[in-house]
Each structure stands twice: as structure tokens, then as C-alpha cells.
Protein backbone atom coordinates (compact mmCIF):
# COMPACT_ATOMS: atom_id res chain seq x y z
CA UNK A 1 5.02 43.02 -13.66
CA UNK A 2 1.56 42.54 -12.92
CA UNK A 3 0.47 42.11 -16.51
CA UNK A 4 3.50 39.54 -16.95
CA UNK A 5 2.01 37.35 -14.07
CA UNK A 6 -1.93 37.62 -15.48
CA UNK A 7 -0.21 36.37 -18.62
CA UNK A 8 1.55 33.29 -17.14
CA UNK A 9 -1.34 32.47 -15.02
CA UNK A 10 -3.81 32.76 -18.35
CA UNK A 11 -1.07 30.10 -19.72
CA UNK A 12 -1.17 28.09 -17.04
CA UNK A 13 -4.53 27.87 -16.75
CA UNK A 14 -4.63 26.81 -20.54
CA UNK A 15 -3.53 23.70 -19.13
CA UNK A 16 -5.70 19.81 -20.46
CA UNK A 17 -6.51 18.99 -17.50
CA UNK A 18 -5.49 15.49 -18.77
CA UNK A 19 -2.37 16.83 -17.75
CA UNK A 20 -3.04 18.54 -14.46
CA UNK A 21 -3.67 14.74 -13.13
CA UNK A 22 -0.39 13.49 -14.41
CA UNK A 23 1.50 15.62 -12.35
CA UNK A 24 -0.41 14.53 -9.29
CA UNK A 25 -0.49 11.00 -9.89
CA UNK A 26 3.10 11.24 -10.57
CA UNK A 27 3.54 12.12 -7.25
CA UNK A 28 2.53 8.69 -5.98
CA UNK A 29 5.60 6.16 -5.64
CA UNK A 30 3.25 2.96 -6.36
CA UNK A 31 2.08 2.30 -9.91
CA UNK A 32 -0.86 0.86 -8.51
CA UNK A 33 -1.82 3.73 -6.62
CA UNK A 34 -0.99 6.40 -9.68
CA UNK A 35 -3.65 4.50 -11.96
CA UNK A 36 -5.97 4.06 -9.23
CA UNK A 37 -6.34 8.25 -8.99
CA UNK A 38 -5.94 8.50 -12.84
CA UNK A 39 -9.00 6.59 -13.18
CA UNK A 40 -11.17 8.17 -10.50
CA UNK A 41 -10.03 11.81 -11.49
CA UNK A 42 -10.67 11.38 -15.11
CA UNK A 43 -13.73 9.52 -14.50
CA UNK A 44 -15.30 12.33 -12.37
CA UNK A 45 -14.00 15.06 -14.75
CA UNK A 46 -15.12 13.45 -18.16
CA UNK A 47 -18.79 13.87 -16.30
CA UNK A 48 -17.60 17.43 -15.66
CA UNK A 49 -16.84 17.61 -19.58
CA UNK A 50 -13.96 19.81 -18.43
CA UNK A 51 -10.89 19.73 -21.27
CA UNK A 52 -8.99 22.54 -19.97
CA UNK A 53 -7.85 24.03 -16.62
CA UNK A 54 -9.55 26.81 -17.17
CA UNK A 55 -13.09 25.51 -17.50
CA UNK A 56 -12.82 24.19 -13.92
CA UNK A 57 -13.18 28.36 -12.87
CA UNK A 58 -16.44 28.28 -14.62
CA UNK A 59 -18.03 26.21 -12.64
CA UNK A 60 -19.72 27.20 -9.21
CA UNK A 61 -18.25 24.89 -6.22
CA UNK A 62 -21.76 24.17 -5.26
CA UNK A 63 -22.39 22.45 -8.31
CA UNK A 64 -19.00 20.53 -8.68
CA UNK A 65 -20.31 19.36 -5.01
CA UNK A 66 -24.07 18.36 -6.72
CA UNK A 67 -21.62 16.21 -9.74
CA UNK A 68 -19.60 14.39 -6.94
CA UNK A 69 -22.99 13.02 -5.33
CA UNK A 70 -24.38 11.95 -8.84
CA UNK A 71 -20.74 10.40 -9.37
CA UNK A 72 -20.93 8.73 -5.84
CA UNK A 73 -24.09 7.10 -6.95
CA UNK A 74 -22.89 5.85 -9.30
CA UNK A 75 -20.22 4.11 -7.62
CA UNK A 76 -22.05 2.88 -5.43
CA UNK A 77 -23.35 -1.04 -4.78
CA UNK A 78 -26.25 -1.70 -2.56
CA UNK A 79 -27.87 -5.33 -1.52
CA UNK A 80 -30.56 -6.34 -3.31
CA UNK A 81 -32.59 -7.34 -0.69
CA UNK A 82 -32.10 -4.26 1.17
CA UNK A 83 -31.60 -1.22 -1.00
CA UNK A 84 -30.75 0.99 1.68
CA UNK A 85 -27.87 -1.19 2.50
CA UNK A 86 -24.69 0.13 0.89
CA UNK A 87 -22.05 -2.26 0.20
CA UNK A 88 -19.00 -0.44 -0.37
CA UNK A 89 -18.58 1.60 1.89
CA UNK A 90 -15.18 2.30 1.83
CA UNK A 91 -15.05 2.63 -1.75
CA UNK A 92 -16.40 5.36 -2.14
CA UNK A 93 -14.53 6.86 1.40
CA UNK A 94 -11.68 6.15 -1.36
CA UNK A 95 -13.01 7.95 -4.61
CA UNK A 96 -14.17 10.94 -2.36
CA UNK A 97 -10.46 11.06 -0.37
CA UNK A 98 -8.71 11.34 -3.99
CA UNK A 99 -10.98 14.03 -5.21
CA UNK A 100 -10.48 16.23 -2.55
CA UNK A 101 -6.89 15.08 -2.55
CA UNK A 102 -6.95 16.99 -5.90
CA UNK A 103 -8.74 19.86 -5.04
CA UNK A 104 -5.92 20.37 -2.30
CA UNK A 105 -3.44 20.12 -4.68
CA UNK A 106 -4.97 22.55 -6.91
CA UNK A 107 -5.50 25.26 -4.30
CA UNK A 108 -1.41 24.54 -3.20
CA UNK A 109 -0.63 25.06 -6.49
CA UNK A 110 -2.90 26.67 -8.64
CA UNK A 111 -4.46 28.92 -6.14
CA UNK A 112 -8.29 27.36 -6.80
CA UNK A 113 -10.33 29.08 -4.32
CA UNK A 114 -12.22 26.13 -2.09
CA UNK A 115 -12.32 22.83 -2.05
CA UNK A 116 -15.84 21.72 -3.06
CA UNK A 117 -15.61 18.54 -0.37
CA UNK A 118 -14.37 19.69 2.09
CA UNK A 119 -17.64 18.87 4.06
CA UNK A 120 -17.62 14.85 3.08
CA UNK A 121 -18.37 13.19 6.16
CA UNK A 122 -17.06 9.75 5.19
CA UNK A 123 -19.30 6.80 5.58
CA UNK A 124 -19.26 4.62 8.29
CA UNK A 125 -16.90 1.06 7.15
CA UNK A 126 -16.81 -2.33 9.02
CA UNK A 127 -15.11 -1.60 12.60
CA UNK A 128 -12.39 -4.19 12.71
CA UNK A 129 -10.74 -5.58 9.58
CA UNK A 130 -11.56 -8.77 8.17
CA UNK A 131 -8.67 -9.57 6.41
CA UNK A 132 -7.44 -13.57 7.56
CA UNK A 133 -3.85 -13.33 9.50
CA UNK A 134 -1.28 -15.72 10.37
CA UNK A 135 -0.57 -17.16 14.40
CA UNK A 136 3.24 -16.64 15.54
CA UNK A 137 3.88 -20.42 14.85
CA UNK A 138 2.46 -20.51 11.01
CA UNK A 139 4.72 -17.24 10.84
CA UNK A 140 7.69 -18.36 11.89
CA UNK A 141 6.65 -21.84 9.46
CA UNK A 142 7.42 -19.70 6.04
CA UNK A 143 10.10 -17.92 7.31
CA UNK A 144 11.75 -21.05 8.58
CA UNK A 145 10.42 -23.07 5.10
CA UNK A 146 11.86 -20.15 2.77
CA UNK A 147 14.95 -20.17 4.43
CA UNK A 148 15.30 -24.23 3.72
CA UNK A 149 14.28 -23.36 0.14
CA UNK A 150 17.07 -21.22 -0.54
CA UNK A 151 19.68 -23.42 1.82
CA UNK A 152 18.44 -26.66 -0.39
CA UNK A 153 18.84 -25.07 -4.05
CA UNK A 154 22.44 -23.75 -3.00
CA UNK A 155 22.98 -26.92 -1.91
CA UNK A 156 21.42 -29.18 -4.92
CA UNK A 157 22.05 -26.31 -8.19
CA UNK A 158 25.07 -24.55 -9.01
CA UNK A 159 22.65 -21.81 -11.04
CA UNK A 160 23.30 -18.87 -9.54
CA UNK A 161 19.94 -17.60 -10.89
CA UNK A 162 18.14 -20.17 -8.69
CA UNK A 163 19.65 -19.59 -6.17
CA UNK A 164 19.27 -15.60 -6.18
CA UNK A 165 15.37 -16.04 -6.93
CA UNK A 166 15.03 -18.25 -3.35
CA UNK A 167 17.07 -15.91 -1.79
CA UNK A 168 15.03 -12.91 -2.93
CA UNK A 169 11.44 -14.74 -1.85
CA UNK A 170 13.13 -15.54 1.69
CA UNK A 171 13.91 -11.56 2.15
CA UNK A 172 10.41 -10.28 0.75
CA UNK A 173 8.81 -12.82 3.57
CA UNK A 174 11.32 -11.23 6.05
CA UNK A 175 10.52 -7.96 4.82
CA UNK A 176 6.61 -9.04 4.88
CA UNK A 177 6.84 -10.23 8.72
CA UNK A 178 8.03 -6.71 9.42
CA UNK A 179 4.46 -5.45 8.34
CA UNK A 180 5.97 -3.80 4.85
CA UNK A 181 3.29 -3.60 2.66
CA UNK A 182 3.84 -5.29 -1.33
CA UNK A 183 4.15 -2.16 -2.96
CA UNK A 184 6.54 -0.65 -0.53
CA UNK A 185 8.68 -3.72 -0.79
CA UNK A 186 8.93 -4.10 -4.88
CA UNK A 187 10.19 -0.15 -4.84
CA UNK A 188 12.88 -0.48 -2.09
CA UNK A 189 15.95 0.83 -3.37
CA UNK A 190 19.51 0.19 -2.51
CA UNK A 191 19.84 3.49 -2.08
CA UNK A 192 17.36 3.22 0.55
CA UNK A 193 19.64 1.59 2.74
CA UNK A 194 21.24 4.20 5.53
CA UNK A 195 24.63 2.67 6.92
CA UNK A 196 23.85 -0.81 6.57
CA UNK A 197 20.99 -0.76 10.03
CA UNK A 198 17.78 0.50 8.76
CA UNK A 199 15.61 1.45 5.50
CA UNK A 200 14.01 4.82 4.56
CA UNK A 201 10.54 3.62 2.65
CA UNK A 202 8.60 5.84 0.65
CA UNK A 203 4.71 4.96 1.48
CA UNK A 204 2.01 4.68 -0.80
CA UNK A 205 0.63 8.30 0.68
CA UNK A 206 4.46 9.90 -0.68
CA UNK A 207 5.79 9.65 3.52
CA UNK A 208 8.05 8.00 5.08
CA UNK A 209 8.90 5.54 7.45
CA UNK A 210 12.09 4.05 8.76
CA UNK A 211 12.26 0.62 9.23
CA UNK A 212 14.99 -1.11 11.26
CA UNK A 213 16.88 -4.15 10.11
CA UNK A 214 16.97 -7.31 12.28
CA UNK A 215 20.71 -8.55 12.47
CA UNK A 216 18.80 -11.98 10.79
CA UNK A 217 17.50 -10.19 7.72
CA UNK A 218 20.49 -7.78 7.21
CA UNK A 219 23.19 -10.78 7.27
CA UNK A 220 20.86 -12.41 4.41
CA UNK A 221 20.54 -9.46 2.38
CA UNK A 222 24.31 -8.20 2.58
CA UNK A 223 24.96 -11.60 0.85
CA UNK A 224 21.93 -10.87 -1.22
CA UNK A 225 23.94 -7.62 -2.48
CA UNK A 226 27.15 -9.57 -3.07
CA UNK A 227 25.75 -12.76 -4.76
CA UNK A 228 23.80 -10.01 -7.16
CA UNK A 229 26.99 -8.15 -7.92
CA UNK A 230 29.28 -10.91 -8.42
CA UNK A 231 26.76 -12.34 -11.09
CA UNK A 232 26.23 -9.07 -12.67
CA UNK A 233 22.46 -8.61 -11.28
CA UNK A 234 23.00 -5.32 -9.09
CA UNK A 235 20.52 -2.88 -10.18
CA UNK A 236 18.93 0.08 -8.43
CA UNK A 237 16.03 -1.83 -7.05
CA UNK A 238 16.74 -4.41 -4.31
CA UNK A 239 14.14 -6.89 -5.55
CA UNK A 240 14.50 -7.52 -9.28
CA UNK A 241 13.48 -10.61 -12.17
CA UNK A 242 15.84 -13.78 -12.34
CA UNK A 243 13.66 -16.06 -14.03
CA UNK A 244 11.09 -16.01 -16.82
CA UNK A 245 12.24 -12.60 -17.49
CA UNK A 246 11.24 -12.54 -21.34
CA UNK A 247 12.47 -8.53 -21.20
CA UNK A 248 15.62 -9.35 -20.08
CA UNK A 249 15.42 -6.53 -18.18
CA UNK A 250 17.48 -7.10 -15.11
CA UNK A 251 17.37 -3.38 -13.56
CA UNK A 252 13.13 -3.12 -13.19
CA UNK A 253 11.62 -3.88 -10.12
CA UNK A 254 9.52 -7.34 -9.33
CA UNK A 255 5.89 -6.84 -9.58
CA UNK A 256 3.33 -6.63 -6.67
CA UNK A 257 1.54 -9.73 -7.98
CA UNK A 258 4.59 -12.22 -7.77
CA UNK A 259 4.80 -11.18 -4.22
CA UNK A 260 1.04 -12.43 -4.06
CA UNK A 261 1.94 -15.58 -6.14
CA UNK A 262 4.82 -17.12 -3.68
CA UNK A 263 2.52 -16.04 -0.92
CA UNK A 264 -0.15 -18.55 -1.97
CA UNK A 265 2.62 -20.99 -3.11
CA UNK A 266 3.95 -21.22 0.40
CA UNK A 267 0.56 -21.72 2.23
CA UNK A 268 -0.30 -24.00 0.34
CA UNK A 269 2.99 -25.83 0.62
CA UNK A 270 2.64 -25.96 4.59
CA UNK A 271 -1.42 -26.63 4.73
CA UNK A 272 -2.17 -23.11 5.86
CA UNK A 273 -5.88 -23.25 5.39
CA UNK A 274 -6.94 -19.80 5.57
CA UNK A 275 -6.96 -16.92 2.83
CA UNK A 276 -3.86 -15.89 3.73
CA UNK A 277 -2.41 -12.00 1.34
CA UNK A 278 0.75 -10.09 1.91
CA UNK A 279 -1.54 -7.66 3.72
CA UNK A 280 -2.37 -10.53 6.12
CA UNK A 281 1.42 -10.18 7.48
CA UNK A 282 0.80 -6.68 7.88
CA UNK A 283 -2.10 -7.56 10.17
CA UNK A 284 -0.53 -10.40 11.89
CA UNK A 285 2.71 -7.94 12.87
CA UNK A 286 0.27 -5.74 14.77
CA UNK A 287 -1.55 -8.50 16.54
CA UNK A 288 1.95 -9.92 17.65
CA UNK A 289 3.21 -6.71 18.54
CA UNK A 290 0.08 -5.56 20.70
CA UNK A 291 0.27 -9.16 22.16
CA UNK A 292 3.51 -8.41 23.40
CA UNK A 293 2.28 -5.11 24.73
CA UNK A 294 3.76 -2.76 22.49
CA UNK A 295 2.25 0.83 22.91
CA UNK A 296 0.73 2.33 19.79
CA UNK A 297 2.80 4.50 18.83
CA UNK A 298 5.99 2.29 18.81
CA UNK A 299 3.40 0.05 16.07
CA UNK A 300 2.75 3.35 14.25
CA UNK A 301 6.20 3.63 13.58
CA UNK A 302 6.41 0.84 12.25
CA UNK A 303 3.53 0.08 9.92
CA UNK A 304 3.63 3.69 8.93
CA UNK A 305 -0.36 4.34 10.18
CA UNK A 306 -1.09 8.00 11.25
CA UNK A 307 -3.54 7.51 13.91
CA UNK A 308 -4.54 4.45 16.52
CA UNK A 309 -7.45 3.94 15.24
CA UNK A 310 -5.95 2.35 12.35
CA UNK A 311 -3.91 -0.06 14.84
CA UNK A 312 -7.87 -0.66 16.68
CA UNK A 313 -9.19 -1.35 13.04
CA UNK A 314 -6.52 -4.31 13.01
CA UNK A 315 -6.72 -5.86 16.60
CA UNK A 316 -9.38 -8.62 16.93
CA UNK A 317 -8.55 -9.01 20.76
CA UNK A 318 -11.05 -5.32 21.11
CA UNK A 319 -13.97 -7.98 20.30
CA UNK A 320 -12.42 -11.38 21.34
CA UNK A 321 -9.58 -11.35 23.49
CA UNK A 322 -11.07 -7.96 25.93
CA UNK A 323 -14.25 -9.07 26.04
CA UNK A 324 -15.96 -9.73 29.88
CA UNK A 325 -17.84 -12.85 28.66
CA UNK A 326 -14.27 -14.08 29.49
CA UNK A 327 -14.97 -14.03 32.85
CA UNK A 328 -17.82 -15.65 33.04
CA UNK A 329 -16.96 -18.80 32.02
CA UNK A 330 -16.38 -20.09 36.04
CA UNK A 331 -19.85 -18.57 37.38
CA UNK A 332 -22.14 -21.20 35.02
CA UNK A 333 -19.75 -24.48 36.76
């Protein structure tokens, strides 16, 4: 018995390594985030020059720790003014989280004996996001502007295309408001539906989150359903091509970067001067939720976020709005 499990772990261990990252990144729900590891991991291993599993044994922990630091320089962008400056920060907080990501994966599953960064302190990143977010009125502007989209081409076409594809943009801003995030929006499933009052999402980490339906959005997106069905557009994903679809390919998913594209469309339609993403709705849901005193972890549940500093990271008001200058405006008058 003994002998029979040396000889399937000498198999296993046979294994490309090539491989080996496949069946992690596999793991990972968004596309995005599955060639995002590929590269990383394959980056850092090519400077390993490790082929098989195997080979990985070979080589002490201390100096796969000594590679990751030449590998982080590497990555790494400093100003040219100031060389001690680094610039990206939290890039490389990303390239060392996916390596050791690995490493845990391989001691879970291939018994590897220690993982060589566990130590990584990451580096310190900007306190408090800079992404550009929307105010409650230029929020409720798209939602309200989508809607008249969709009410104006059922009224003007009888293409039931058109009509499905304005539809479809005025859910995915619904769906935005609620602080989903792109990816997690172009994989919903039908499936992910439970009884019609709230969605089960698969984040971009492989969790979940459950996400309640407002009786606004679910009365849209029933009809959604049934408008997709009757024209012979139901497929497993929710959010699916209608027009310009060279494939033909009714059942795949929508991409990421349309949701970007009507994003920008529809600021620029209603003069929103600001650099306004999908992720900006994510930000803007936790600045109108802490504005109407929400505690953290009723937020958490929402956006999915595992700690409160991540909610902190998003709210300005730390800097602006909580600030005792505030006070002080009376005593100079």
C-alpha cells in the first residue's frame, strides 16, 4: 500500500507545471482574473526554469523567496525624479498575493512543505481610493435615462432585438447601482436566481455573496426572461449578444468591456464630466449607503468586501466630510 501511494505521488509529481496553473486558474469564475494569474505564475516560474512539478522540490524555499524579490524588481516602476519612490504599489501587493495564492494551493493539495512568502509584508498603497464616483442625483440620471431608452425603442421599433439590447443595458445599470462589479454581472446565471427575490454571485475570489432584488429591478428582469424566451434568446447566462453578434452565438455571455462602453456612452449622453467606470458605481453605492448610516457590515454584505477597511478605503467623508476644519469655519467671522 505504501509503495502504491510513493508511486502515484512520483506520477503526480511528474506533472508540467504548465498544467499545475491551469487547474488553479480554472478555479477563478472571471476570465479576466484566470489570465491575470496565468501570466504572473508562468512569468515567475519561466525565471524559475521549472518544467515539471517535481523540480519545484529541488529547490530550497529560501531561494524561491531570493527569485520572488528579483521578480518583484522587476515589476516594479519607480519616479524618475525620485528613485526611491515606487509607483505601483499595489501591483506588486497583487503579483505577490497570487504567488502565495499558489503556494497555498500546492501545500492543500500537493502537500509542498512551506510557503516561501508567507512573510510578505505588503507595501503600503494610497489610503483612500481615487477612483471618480457618481452623486445620488447623476445616479438616479442613467437609471432614469436607460429606462426612457428602452420605453422609447419599444415604443418607436417593432425589433424585438432592439428592444431586448435596451432592456439588457437598463438591468446591467440596475445591477451596477447595486455595487455588482462587471465581471460578476456578465457571469450571472439564470440559475443564479433563488425563488424569484435574490441572486447567489460567484466573486472574482471563487465566494459568494447574495444579493437581494429590488421589486423595481426584478419586475424588469422577469419581463427580461419572457421577452428572451418568447424570441428564442433564453440562454444560460442572463446577459447575452443581440446585436453585432458576428458568432451568432446567442448562449455566451456579454463581455466586461461592453459594460464599460455603454457606461461612457451614457455619461457622455447626460454631460457627466468626470471619469466615470463601472467600478465608480461600486464606489458610489458605499458612499450612499454610509451616507445613510448603514453599519459596515450590512455594506460588506453587499459589495462582497471581507474586512472594513476595504469600506474606509472607499469613503472620502474619513478626509472630507469628518474632518474638524468643519468647524471652524464660524470662529474666523
Amino acid at each position: 500500500m505504501q509503495e502504491l501511494q510513493t508511486t502515484i505521488q512520483d506520477l503526480t509529481l511528474q506533472k508540467p507545471i504548465i498544467e499545475v496553473i491551469k487547474d488553479f486558474t480554472d478555479s477563478f469564475n472571471a476570465i479576466k482574473t484566470q489570465n491575470r494569474y496565468k501570466t504572473v505564475l508562468l512569468e515567475f516560474f519561466g525565471e524559475l526554469k521549472i518544467i515539471k512539478l517535481e523540480e519545484l522540490w529541488e529547490i530550497h524555499i529560501t531561494e524561491i523567496a531570493k527569485k520572488f524579490e528579483i521578480y518583484k524588481t522587476k515589476k516594479s516602476k519607480f519616479d524618475k525624479e525620485n528613485k526611491t519612490h515606487l509607483l505601483n504599489p499595489a501591483t506588486i501587493n497583487n503579483i505577490a498575493y497570487i504567488i502565495r495564492s499558489f503556494f497555498k494551493y500546492l501545500i492543500t493539495f500537493y502537500n509542498y512543505p512551506k510557503n516561501p512568502l508567507a512573510s510578505f509584508k505588503p507595501l503600503k498603497t494610497k489610503e483612500h481610493s481615487i477612483t471618480h464616483s457618481l452623486d445620488r442625483n447623476e445616479l438616479l440620471d442613467i437609471l432614469k435615462q436607460s429606462k426612457m431608452d428602452y420605453l422609447d425603442i419599444l415604443y418607436k421599433s417593432k425589433n424585438p432585438r432592439k428592444h431586448l439590447t435596451k432592456l439588457r443595458n437598463y438591468l446591467i445599470f440596475g445591477f451596477l447601482s447595486l455595487s455588482l462589479r462587471r465581471d460578476e454581472i456578465v457571469n450571472i446565471k439564470w440559475d443564479d436566481l433563488q425563488e424569484d427575490s435574490f441572486f447567489l454571485i460567484r466573486q472574482k475570489w471563487g465566494s459568494y455573496k447574495y444579493i437581494p432584488v429590488p421589486a423595481w429591478l426584478l419586475d424588469f428582469l422577469l419581463k427580461y426572461r419572457e421577452e428572451k424566451t418568447k424570441n428564442s434568446f433564453l440562454s444560460t447566462y442572463v446577459f447575452t449578444p443581440f446585436l453585432n453578434n458576428h458568432s451568432w452565438n446567442i448562449s455566451k455571455p456579454i463581455s466586461a468591456d461592453y459594460i464599460m462602453e455603454i457606461t461612457q456612452k451614457m455619461c457622455n449622453k447626460l454631460n457627466i464630466d468626470k471619469k466615470i467606470t463601472p467600478h465608480s458605481f461600486r464606489k458610489t453605492f458605499i458612499e450612499i449607503s454610509l451616507n445613510k448610516n448603514e453599519n459596515y457590515n450590512n455594506i460588506m454584505n453587499a459589495t462582497g468586501h471581507k474586512t472594513s477597511q476595504m469600506i474606509r478605503y472607499y469613503d472620502y467623508r474619513d478626509k472630507v466630510q469628518n474632518n474638524a476644519i468643519n468647524s471652524f469655519g464660524d470662529i474666523f467671522y
